[in-house]
Protein backbone atom coordinates (compact mmCIF):
# COMPACT_ATOMS: atom_id res chain seq x y z
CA UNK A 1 141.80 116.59 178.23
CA UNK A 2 142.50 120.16 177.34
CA UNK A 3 142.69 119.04 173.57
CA UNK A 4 139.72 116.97 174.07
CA UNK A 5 137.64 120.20 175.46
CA UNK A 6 139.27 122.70 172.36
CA UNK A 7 138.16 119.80 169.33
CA UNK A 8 134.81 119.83 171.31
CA UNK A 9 134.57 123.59 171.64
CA UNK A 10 135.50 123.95 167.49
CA UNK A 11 133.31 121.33 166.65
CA UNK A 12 130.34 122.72 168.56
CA UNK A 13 131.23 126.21 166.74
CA UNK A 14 131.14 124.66 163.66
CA UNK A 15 128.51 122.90 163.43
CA UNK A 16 126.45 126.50 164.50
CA UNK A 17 128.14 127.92 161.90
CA UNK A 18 127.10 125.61 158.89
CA UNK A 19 123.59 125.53 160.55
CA UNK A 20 123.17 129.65 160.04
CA UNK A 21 124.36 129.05 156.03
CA UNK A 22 121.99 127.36 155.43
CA UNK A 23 119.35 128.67 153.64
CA UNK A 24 115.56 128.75 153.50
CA UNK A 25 114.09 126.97 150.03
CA UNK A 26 113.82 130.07 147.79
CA UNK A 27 110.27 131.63 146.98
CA UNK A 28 109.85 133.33 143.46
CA UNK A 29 106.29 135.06 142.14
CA UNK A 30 107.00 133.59 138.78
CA UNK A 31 105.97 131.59 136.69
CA UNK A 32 102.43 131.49 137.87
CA UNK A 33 99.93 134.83 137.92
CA UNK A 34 99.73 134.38 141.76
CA UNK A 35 101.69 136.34 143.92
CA UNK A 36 103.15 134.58 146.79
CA UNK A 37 102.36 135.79 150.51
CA UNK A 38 106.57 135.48 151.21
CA UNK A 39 109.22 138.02 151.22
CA UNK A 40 112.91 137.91 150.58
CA UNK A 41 115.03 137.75 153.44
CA UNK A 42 116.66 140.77 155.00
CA UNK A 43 118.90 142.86 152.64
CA UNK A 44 118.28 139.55 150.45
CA UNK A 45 118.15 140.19 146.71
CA UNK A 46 115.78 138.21 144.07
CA UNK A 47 116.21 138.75 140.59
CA UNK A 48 112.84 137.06 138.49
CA UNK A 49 112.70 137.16 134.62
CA UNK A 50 111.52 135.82 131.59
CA UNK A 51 109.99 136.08 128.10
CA UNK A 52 106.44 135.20 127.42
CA UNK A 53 104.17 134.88 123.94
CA UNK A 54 100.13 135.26 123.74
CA UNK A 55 98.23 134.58 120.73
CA UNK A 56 94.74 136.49 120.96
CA UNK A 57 93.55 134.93 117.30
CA UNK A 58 95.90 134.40 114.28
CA UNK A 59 95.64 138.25 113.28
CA UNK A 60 97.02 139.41 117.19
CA UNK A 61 100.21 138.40 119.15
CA UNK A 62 101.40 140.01 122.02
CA UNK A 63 105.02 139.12 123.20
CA UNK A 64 107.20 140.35 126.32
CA UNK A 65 110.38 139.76 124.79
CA UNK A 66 111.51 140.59 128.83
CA UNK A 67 109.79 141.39 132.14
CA UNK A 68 111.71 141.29 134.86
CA UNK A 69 110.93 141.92 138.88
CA UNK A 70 114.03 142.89 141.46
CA UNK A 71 112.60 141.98 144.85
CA UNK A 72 114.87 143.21 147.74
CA UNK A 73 114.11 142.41 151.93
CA UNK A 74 113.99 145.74 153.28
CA UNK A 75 113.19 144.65 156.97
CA UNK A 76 111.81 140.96 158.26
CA UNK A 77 108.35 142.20 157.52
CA UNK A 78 108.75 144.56 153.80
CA UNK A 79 110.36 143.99 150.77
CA UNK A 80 110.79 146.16 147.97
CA UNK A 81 110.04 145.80 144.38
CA UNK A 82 110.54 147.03 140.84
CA UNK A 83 109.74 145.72 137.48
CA UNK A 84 110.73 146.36 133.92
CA UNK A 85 109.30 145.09 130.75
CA UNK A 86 109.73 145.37 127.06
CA UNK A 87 106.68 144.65 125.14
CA UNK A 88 106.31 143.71 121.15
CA UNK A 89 102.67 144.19 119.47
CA UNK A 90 102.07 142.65 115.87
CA UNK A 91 98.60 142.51 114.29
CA UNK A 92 97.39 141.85 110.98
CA UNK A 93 94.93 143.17 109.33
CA UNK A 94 93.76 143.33 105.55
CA UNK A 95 96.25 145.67 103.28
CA UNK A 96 98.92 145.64 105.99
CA UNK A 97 99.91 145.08 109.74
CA UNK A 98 100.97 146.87 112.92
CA UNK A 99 104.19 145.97 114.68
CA UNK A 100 104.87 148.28 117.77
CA UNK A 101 107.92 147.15 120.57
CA UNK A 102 109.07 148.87 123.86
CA UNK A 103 109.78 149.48 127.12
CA UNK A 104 106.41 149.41 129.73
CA UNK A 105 105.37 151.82 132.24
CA UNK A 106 108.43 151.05 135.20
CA UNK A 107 106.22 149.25 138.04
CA UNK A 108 107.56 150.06 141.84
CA UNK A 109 105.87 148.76 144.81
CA UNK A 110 105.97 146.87 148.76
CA UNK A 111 104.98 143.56 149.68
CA UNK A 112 104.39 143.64 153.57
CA UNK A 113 103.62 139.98 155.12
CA UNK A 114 100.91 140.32 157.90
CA UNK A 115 101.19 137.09 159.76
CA UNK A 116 102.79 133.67 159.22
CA UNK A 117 100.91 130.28 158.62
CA UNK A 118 99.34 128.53 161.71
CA UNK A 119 96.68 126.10 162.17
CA UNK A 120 93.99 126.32 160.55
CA UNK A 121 95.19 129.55 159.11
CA UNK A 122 96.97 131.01 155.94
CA UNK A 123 99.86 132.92 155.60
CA UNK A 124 99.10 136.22 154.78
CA UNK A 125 100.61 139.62 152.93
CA UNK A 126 99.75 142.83 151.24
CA UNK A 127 101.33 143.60 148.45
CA UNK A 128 100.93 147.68 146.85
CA UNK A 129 102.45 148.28 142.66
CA UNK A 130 102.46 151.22 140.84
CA UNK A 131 102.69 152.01 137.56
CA UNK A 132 104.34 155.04 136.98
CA UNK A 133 103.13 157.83 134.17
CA UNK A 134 105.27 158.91 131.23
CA UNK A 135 107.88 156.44 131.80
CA UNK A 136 107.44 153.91 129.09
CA UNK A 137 107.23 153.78 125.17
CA UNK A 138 104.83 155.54 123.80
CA UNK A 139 102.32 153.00 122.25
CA UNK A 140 102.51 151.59 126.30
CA UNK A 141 102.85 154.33 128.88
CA UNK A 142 100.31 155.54 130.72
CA UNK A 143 99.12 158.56 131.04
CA UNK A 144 98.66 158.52 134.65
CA UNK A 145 99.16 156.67 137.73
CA UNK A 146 98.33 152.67 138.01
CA UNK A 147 98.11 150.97 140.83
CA UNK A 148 97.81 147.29 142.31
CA UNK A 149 96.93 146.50 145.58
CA UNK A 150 96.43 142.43 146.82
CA UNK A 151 96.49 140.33 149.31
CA UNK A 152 98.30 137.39 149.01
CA UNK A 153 97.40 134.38 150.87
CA UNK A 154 99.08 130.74 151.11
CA UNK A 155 98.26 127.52 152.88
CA UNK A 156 99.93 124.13 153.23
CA UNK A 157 98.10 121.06 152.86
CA UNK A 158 101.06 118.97 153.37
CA UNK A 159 104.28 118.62 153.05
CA UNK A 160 104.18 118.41 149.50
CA UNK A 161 101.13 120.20 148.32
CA UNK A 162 99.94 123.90 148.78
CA UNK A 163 97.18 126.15 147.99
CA UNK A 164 97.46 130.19 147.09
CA UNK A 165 95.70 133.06 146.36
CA UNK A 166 95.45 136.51 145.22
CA UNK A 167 92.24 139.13 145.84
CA UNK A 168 92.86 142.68 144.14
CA UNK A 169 91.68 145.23 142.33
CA UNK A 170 93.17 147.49 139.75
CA UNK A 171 93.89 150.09 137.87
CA UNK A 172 95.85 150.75 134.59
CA UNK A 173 96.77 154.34 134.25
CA UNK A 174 95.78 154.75 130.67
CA UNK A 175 93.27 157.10 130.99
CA UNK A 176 91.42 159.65 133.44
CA UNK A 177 88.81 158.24 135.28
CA UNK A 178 90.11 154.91 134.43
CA UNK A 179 87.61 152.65 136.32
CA UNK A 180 88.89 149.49 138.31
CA UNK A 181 89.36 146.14 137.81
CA UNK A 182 89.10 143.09 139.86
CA UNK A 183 91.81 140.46 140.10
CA UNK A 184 91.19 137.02 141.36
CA UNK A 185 93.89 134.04 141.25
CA UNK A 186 93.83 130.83 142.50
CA UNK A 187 96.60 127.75 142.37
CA UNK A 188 97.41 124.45 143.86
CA UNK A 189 101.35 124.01 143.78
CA UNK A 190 103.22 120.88 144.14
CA UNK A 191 106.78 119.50 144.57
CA UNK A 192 107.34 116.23 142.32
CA UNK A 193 110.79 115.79 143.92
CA UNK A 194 113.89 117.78 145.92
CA UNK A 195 114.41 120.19 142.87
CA UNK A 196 110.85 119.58 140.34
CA UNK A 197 108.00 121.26 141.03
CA UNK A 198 104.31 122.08 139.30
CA UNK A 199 101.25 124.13 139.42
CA UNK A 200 98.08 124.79 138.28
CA UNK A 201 95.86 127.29 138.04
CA UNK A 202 93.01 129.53 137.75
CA UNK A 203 93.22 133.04 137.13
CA UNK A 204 90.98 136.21 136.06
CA UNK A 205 90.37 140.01 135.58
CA UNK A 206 86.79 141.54 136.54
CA UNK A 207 86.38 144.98 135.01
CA UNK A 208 83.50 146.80 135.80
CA UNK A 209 82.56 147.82 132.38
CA UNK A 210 83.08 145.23 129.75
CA UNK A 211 83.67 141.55 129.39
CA UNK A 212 85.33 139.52 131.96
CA UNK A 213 88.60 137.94 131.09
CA UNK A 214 88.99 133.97 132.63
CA UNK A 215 92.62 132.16 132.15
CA UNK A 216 94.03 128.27 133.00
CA UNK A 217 97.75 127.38 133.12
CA UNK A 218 99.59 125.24 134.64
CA UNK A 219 103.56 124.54 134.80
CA UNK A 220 106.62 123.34 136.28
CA UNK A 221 109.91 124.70 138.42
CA UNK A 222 113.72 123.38 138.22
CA UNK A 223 116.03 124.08 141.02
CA UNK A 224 119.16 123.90 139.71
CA UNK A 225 120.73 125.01 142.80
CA UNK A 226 119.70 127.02 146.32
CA UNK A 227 119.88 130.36 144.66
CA UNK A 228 118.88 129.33 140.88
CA UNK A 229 115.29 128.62 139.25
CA UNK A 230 114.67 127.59 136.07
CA UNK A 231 110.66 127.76 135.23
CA UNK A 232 107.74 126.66 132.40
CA UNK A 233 104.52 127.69 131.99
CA UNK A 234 101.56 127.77 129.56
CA UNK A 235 97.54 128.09 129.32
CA UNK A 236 94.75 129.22 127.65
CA UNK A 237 92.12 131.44 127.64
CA UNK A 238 88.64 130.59 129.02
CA UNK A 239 86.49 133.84 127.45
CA UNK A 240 85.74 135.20 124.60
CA UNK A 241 88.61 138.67 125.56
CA UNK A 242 90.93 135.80 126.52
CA UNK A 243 93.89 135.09 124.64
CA UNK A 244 93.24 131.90 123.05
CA UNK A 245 96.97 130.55 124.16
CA UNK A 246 100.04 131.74 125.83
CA UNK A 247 103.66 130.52 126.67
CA UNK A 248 106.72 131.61 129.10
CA UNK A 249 109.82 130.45 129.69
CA UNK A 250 112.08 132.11 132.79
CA UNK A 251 114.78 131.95 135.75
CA UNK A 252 115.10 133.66 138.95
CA UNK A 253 118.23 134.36 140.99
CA UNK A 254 118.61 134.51 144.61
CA UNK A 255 121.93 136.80 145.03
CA UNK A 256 123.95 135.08 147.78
């Protein structure tokens, strides 16, 4: 009886055990332009890169030969974030052409979720980036202070379908005075099977002098594991300012 109570007790203590591994489906902000209204876990660490190619017109290509974000769960409510990028610049022009490549402004920031999804009502964050001054290459840094600020909101239509969305405004840094720009982003996400997913979307920048700048993609995730993301994206441009297409390619890692 005794042994009958201790294979019972073990069992019981296993089974909690396996339960706490496991882990909650991971959550990256890549490879679409909308930013998701999750967090990393606590002390969690999320690694999200990737290269990415825009062709403006056949004279202009812009090309992050690398941007990545390191997301990191400072409490149940906050995570942390920091980006690097390095940029390449080619245009061509009659009698010659223009090739620039280097490291962007370093981006820091917070993503703080405000409430979780209920009925009949999204899930919610705020999410703060800045760009800081004098800390990039010189063709790219800014001259002073950028900043970022969003909210993020998702929704759940079902169990395999889900809408999200971004409302911002910005500003770049490059110059004093620099006046702001709205952000607007808006994508339906869906998961094909266990590890395939895909989106699409609609995306845009609203700056309050000059021509507003309206983008489509759409694209597709690969779990390869818990804790590994492969991901595929590309679009177009829907105005004039637009790149006329773009590409990326990426992964994300959820350090265990």
């Amino acid at each position: 009886m005794k042994k009958t109570l201790t294979l019972f007790a073990v069992a019981m203590l296993l089974s909690g055990w396996l339960i706490a591994q496991e882990k909650a489906p991971m959550v990256t902000d890549r490879p679409d332009q909308t930013e998701s209204a999750s967090i990393v876990t606590l002390n969690g660490f999320q690694i999200e890169t990737g290269f990415s190619f825009e062709r403006y017109n056949s004279d202009i290509n812009n090309t992050t030969y690398n941007s990545t974000l390191v997301r990191y769960g400072l409490c149940e409510k906050i995570e942390l974030r920091l980006g690097l990028a390095y940029l390449g610049t080619n245009i061509s022009f009659d009698g010659g052409s223009f090739d620039e490549s280097g490291f962007a402004p370093i981006v820091v920031g917070a993503k703080f979720q405000l409430n979780e999804e209920s009925e009949g009502l999204p899930k919610l964050a705020l999410m703060t980036t800045f760009s800081l001054p004098n800390t990039g290459a010189n063709v790219y840094e800014n001259k002073y202070l950028g900043a970022d600020f969003r909210v993020n909101g998702e929704y759940s239509l079902n169990e395999a379908m889900s809408l999200g969305a971004n409302l911002g405004v910005a500003w770049s840094g490059a110059e004093a005075g620099n006046t702001a720009v709205g952000v607007y982003t808006a994508v339906i996400g869906m998961s094909l099977s266990e590890k395939l997913g895909a989106f699409a979307e609609l995306y845009g920048f609203l700056p309050k002098d000059g021509k507003n700048d309206h983008r489509w993609d759409a694209g597709m995730t690969y779990s390869v594991n818990e804790d590994l993301q492969l991901d595929f994206a590309t679009g177009i441009g829907l105005s004039k300012v637009s790149p006329d297409f773009f590409v990326s390619l990426g992964l994300s890692i959820r350090m265990p």
